[in-house]
PDB file of N, CA and C in Angstrom:
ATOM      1  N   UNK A   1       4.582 -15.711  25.077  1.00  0.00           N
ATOM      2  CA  UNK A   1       4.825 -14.744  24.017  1.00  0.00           C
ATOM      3  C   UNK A   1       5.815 -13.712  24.555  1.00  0.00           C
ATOM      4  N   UNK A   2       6.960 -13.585  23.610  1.00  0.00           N
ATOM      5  CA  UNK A   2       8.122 -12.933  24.513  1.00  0.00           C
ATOM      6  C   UNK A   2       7.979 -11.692  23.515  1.00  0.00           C
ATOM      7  N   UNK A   3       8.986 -10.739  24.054  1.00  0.00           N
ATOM      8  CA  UNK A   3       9.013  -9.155  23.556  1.00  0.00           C
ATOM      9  C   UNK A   3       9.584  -9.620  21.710  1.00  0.00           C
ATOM     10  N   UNK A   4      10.525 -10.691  21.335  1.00  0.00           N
ATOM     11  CA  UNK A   4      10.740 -10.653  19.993  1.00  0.00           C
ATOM     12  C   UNK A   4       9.760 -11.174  19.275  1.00  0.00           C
ATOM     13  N   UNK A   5       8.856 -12.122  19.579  1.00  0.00           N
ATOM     14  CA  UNK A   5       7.761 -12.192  18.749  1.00  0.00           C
ATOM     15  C   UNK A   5       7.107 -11.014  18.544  1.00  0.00           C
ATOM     16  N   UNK A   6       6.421 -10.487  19.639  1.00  0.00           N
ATOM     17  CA  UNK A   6       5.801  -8.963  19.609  1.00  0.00           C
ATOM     18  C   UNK A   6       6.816  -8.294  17.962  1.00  0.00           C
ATOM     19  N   UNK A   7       7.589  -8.146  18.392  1.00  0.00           N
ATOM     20  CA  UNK A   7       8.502  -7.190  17.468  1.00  0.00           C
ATOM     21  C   UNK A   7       8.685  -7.849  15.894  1.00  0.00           C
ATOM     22  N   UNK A   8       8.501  -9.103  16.079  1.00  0.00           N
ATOM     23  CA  UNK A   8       8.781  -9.729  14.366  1.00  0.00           C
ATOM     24  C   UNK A   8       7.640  -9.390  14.087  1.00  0.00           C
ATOM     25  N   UNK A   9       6.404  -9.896  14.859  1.00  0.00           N
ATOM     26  CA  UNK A   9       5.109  -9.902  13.966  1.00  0.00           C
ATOM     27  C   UNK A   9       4.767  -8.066  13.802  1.00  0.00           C
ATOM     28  N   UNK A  10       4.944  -6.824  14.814  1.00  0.00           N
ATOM     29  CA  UNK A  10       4.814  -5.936  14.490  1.00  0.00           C
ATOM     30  C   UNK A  10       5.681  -5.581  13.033  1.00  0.00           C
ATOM     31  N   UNK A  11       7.084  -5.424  13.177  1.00  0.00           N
ATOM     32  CA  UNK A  11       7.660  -5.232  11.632  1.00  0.00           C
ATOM     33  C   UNK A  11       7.181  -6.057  10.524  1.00  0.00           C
ATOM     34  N   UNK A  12       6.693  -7.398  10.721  1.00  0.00           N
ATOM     35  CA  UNK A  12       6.447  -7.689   9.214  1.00  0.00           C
ATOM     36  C   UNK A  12       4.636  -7.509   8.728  1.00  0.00           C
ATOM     37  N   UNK A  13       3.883  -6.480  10.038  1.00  0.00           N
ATOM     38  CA  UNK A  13       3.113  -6.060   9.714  1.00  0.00           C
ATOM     39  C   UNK A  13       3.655  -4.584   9.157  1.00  0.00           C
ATOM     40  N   UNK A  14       4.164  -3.811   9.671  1.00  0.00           N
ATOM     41  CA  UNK A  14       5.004  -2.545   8.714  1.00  0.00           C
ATOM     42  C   UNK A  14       5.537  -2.724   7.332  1.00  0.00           C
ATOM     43  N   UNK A  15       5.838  -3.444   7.117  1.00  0.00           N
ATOM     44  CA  UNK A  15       6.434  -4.121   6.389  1.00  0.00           C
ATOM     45  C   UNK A  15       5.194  -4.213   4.797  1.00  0.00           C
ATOM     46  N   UNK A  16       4.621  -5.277   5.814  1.00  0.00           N
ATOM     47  CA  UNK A  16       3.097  -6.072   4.415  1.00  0.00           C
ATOM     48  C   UNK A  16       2.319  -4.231   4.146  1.00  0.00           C
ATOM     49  N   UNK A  17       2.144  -3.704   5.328  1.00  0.00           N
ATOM     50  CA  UNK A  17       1.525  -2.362   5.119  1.00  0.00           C
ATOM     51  C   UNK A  17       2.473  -1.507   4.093  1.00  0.00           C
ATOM     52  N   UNK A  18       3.579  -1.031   3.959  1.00  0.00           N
ATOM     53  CA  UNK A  18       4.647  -0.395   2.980  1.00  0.00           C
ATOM     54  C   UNK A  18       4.196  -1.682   1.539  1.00  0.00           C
ATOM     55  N   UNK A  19       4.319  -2.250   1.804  1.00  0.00           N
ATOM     56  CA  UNK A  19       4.282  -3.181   0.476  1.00  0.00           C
ATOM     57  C   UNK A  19       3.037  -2.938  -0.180  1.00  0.00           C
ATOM     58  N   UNK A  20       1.909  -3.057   0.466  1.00  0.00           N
ATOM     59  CA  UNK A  20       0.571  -2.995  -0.001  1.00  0.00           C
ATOM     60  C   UNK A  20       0.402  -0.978  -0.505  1.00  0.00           C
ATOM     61  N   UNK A  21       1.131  -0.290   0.188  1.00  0.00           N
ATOM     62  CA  UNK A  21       0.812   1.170   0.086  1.00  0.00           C
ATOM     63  C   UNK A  21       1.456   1.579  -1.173  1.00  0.00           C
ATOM     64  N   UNK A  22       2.401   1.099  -1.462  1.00  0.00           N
ATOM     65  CA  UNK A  22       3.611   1.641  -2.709  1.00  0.00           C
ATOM     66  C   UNK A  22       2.983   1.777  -3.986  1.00  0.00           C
ATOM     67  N   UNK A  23       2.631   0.362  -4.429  1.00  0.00           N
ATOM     68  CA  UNK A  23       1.688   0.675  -6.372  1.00  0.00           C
ATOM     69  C   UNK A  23       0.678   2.365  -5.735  1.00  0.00           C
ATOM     70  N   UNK A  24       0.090   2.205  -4.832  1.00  0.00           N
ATOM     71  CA  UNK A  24      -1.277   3.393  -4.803  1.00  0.00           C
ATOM     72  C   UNK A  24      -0.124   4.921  -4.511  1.00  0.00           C
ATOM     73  N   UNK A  25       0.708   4.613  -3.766  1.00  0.00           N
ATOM     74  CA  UNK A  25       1.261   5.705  -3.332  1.00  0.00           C
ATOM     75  C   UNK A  25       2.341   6.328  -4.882  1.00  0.00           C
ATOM     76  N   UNK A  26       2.709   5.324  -5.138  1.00  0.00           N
ATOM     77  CA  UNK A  26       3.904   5.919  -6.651  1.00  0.00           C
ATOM     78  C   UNK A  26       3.365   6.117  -7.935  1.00  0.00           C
ATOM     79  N   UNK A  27       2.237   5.338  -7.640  1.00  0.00           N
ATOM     80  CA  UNK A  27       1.353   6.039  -9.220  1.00  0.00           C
ATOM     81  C   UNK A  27       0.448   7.121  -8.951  1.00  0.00           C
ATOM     82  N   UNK A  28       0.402   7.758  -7.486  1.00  0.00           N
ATOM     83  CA  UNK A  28      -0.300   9.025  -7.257  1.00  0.00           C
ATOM     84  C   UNK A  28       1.030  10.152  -7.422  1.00  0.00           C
ATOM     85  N   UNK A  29       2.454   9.687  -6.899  1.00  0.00           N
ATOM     86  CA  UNK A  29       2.980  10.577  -7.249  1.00  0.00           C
ATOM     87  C   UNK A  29       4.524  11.045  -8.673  1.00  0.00           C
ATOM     88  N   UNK A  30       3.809   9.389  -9.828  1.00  0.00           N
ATOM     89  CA  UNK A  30       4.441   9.769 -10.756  1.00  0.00           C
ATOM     90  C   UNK A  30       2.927  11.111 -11.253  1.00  0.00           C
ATOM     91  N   UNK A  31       2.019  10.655 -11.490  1.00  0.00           N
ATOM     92  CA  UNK A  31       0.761  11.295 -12.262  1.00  0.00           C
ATOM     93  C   UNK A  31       0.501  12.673 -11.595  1.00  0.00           C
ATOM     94  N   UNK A  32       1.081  12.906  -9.857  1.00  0.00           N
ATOM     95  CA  UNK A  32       1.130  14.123  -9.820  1.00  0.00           C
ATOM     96  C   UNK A  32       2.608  15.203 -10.193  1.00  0.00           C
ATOM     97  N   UNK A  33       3.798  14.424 -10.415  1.00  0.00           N
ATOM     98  CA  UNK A  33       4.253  15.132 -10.743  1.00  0.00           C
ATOM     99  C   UNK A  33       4.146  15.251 -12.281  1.00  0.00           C
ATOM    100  N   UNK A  34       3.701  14.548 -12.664  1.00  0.00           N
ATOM    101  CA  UNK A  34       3.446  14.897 -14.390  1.00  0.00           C
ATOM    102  C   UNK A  34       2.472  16.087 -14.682  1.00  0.00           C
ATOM    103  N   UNK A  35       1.714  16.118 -14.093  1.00  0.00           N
ATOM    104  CA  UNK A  35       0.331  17.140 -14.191  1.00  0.00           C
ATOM    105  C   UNK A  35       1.256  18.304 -13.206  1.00  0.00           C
ATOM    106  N   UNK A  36       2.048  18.210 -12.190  1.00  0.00           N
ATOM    107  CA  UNK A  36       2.599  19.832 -11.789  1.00  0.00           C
ATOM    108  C   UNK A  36       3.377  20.053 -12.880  1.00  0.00           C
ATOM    109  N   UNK A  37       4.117  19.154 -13.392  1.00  0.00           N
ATOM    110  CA  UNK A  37       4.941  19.720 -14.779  1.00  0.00           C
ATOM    111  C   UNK A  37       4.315  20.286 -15.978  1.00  0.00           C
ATOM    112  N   UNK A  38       3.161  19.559 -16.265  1.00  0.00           N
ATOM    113  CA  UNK A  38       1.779  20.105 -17.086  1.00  0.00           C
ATOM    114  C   UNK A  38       1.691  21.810 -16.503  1.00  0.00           C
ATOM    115  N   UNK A  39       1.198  21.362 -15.280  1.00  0.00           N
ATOM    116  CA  UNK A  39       0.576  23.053 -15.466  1.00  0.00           C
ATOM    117  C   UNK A  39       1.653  23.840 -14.959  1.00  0.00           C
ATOM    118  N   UNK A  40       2.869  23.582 -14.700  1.00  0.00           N
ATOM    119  CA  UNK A  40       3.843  25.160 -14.608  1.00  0.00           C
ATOM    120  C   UNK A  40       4.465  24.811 -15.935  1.00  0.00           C
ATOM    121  N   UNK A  41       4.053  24.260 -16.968  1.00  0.00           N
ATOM    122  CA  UNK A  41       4.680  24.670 -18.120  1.00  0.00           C
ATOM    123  C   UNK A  41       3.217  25.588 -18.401  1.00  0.00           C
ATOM    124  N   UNK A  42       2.488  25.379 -18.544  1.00  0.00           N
ATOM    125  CA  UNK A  42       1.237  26.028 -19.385  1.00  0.00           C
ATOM    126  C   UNK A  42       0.634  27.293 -18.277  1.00  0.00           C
ATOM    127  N   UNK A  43       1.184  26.517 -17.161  1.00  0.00           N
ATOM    128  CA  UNK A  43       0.291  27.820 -16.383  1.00  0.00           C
ATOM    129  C   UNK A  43      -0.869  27.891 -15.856  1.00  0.00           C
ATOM    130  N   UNK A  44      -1.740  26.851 -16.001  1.00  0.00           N
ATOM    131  CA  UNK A  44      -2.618  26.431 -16.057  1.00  0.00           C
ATOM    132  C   UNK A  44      -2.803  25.753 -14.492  1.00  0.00           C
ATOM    133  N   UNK A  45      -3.547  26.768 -13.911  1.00  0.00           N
ATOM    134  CA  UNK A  45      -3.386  26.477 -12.112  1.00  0.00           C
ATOM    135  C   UNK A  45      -5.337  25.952 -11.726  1.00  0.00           C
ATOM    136  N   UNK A  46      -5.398  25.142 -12.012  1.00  0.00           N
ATOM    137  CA  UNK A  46      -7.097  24.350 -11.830  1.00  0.00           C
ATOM    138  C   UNK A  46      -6.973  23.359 -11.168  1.00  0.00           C
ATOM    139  N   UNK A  47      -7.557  23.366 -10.167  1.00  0.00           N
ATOM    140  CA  UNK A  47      -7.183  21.996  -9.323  1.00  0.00           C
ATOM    141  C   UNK A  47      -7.992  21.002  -9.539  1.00  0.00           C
ATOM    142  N   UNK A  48      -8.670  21.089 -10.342  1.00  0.00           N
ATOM    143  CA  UNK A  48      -9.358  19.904 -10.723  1.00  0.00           C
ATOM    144  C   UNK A  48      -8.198  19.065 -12.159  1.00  0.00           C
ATOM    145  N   UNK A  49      -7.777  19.741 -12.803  1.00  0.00           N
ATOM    146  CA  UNK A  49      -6.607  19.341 -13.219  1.00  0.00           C
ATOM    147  C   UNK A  49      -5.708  18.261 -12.608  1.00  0.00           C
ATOM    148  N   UNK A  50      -5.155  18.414 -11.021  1.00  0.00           N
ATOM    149  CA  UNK A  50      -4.484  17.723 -11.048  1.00  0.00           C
ATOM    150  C   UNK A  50      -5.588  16.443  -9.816  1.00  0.00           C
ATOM    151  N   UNK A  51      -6.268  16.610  -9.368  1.00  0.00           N
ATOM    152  CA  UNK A  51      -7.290  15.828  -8.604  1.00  0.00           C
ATOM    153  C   UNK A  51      -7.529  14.680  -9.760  1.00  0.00           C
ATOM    154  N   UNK A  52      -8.559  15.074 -11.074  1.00  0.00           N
ATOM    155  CA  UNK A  52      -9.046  14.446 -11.623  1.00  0.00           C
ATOM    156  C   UNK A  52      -8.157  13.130 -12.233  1.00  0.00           C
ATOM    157  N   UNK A  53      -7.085  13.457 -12.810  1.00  0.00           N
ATOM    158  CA  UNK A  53      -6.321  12.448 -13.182  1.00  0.00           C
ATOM    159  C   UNK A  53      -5.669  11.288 -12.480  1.00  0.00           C
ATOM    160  N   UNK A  54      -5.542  12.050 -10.979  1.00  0.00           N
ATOM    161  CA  UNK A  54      -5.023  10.963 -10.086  1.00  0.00           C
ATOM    162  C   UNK A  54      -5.730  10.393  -9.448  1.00  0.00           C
ATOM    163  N   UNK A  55      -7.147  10.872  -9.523  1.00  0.00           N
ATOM    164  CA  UNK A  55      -8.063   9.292  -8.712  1.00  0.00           C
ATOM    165  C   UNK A  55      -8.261   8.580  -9.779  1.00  0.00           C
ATOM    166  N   UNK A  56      -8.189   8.687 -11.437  1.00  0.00           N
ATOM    167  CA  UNK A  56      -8.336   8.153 -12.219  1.00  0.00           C
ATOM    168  C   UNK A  56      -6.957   6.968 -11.717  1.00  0.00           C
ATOM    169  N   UNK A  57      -6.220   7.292 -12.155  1.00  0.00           N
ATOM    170  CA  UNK A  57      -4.858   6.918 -12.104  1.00  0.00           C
ATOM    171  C   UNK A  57      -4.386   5.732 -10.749  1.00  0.00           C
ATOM    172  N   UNK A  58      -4.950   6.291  -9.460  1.00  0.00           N
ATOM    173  CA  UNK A  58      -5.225   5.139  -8.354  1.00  0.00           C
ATOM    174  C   UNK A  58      -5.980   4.125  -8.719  1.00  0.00           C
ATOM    175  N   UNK A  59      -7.723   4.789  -9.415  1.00  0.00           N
ATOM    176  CA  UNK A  59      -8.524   3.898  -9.656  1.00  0.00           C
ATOM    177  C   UNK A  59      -7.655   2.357 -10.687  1.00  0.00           C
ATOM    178  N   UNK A  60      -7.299   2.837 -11.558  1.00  0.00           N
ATOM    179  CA  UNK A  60      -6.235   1.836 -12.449  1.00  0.00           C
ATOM    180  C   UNK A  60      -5.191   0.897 -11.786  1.00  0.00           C
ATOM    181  N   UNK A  61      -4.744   1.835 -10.503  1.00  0.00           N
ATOM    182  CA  UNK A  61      -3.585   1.083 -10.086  1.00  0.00           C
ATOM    183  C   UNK A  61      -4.146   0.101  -8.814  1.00  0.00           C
ATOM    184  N   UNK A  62      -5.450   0.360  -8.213  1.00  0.00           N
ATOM    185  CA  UNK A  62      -6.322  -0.096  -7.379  1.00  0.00           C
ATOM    186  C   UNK A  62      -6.804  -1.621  -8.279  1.00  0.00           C
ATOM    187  N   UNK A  63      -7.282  -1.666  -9.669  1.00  0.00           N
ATOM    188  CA  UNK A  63      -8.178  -2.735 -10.325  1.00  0.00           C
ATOM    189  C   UNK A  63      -6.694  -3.508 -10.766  1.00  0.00           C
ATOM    190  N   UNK A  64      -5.473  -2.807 -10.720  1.00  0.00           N
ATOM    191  CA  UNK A  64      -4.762  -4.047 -11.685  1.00  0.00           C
ATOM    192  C   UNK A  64      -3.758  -4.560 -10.286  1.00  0.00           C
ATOM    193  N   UNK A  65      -3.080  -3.748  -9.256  1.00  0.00           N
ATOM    194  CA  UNK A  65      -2.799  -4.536  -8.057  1.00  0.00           C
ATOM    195  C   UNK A  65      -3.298  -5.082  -7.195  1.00  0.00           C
ATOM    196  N   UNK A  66      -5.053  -5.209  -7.272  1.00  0.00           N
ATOM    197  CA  UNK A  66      -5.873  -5.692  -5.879  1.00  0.00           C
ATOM    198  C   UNK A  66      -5.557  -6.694  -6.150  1.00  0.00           C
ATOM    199  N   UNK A  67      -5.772  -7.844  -6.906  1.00  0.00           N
ATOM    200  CA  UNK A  67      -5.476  -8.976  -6.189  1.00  0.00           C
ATOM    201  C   UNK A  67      -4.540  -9.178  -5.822  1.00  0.00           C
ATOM    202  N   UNK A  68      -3.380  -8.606  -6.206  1.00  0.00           N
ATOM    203  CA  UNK A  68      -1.758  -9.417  -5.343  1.00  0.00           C
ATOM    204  C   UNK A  68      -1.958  -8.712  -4.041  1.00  0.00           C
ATOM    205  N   UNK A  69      -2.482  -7.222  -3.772  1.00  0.00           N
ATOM    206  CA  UNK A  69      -2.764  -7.044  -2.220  1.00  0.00           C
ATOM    207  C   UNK A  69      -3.199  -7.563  -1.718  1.00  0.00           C
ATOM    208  N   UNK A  70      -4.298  -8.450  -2.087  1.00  0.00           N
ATOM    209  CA  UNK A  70      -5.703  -9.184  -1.008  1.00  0.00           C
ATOM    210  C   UNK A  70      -4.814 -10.219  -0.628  1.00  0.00           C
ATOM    211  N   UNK A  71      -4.058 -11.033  -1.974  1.00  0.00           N
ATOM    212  CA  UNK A  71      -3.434 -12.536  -1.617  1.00  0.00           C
ATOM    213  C   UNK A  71      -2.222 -12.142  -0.689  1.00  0.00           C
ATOM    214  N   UNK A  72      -1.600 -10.988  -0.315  1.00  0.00           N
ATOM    215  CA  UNK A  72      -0.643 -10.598   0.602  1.00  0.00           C
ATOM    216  C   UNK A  72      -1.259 -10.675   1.915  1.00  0.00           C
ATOM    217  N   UNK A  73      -2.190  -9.901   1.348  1.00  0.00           N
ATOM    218  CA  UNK A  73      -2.984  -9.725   3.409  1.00  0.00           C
ATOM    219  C   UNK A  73      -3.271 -10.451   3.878  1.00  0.00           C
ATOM    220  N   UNK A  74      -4.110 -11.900   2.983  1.00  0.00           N
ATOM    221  CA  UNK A  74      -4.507 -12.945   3.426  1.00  0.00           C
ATOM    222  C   UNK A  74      -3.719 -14.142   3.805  1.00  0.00           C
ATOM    223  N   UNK A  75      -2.428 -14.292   2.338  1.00  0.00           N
ATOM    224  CA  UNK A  75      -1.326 -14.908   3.201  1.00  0.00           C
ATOM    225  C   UNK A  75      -1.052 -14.532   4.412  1.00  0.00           C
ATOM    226  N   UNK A  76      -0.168 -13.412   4.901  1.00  0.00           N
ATOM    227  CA  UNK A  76      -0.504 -13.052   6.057  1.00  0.00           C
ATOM    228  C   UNK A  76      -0.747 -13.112   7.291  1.00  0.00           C
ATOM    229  N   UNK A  77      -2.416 -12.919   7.314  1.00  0.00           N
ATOM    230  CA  UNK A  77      -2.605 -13.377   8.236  1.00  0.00           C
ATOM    231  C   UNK A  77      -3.148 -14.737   8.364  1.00  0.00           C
ATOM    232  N   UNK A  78      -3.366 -15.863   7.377  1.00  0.00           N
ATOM    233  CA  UNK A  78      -3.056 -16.956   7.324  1.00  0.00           C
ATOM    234  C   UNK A  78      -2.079 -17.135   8.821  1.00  0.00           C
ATOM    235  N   UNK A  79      -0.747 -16.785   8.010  1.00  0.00           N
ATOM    236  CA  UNK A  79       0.366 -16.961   8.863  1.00  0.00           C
ATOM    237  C   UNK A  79       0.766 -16.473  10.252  1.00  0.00           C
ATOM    238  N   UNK A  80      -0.086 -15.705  10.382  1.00  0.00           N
ATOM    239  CA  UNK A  80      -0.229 -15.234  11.809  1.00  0.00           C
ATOM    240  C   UNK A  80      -1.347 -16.409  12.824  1.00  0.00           C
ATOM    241  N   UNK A  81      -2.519 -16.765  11.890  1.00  0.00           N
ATOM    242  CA  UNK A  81      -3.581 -17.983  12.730  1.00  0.00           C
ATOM    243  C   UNK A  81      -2.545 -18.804  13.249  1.00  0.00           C
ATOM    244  N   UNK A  82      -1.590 -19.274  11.785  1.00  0.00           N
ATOM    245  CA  UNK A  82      -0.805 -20.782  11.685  1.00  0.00           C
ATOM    246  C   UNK A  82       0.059 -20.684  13.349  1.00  0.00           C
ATOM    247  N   UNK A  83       0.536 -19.546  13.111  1.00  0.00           N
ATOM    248  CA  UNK A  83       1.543 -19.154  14.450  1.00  0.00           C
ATOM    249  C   UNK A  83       0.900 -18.810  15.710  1.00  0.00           C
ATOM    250  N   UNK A  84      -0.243 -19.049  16.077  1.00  0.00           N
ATOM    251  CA  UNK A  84      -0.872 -18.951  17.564  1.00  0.00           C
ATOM    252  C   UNK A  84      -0.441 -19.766  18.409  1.00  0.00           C
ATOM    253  N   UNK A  85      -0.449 -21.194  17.829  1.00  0.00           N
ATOM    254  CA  UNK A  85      -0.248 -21.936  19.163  1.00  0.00           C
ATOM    255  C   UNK A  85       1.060 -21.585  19.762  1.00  0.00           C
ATOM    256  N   UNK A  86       1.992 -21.684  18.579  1.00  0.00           N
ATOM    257  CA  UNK A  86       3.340 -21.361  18.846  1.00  0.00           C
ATOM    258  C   UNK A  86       3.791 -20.146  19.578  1.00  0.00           C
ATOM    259  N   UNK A  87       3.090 -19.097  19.477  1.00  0.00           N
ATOM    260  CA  UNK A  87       3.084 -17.801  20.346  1.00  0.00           C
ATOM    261  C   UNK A  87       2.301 -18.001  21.937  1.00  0.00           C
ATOM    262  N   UNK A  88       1.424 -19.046  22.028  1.00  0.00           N
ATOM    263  CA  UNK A  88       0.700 -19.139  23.474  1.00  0.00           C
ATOM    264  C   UNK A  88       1.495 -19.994  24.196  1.00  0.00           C
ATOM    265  N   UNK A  89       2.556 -20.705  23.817  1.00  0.00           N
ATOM    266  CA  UNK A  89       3.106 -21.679  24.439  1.00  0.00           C
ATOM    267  C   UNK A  89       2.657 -23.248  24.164  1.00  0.00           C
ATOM    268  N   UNK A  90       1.779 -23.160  23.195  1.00  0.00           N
ATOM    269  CA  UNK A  90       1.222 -24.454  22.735  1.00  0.00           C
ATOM    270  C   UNK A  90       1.837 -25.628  22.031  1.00  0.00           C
ATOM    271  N   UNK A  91       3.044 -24.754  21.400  1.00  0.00           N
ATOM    272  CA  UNK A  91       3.718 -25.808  20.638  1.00  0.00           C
ATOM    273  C   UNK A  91       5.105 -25.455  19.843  1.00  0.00           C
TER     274      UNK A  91
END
């Protein structure tokens, strides 16, 4: 196992991780900037305001992208088992 394997399989774990983070991460921050635009128009400074909507809002983006995350992770590392021998010198 040489230093570029190390380095492919680390980046296309960075990689599957950015991929899997994005739906949870961009629908926390379209819904929070909608709700800061909400309350500096109204004024309306409650932090449960902007909390409440966005675990709602993950929760949604959590039930309708889990499965393409799970089948990512699991492809994956599928493909990481498949590639052992080949990384020990086996084949």
């Amino acid at each position: 196992m040489d230093t570029n394997q190390v380095m492919d399989i680390g980046v296309q774990g960075l990689l599957l991780a950015g991929k899997l983070a994005a739906p949870i991460l961009i629908t926390s921050l379209v819904v929070g900037f909608a709700i800061s635009l909400v309350q500096s128009i109204t004024q309306v400074q409650e932090v449960t305001l902007s909390f409440v909507p966005k675990a709602v809002a993950v929760a949604v983006a959590l039930v309708i992208c889990g499965h393409w995350m799970i089948s990512e992770a699991v492809t994956f590392t599928n493909e990481l088992f498949a590639r052992i021998p080949s990384l020990v010198g086996g084949g």
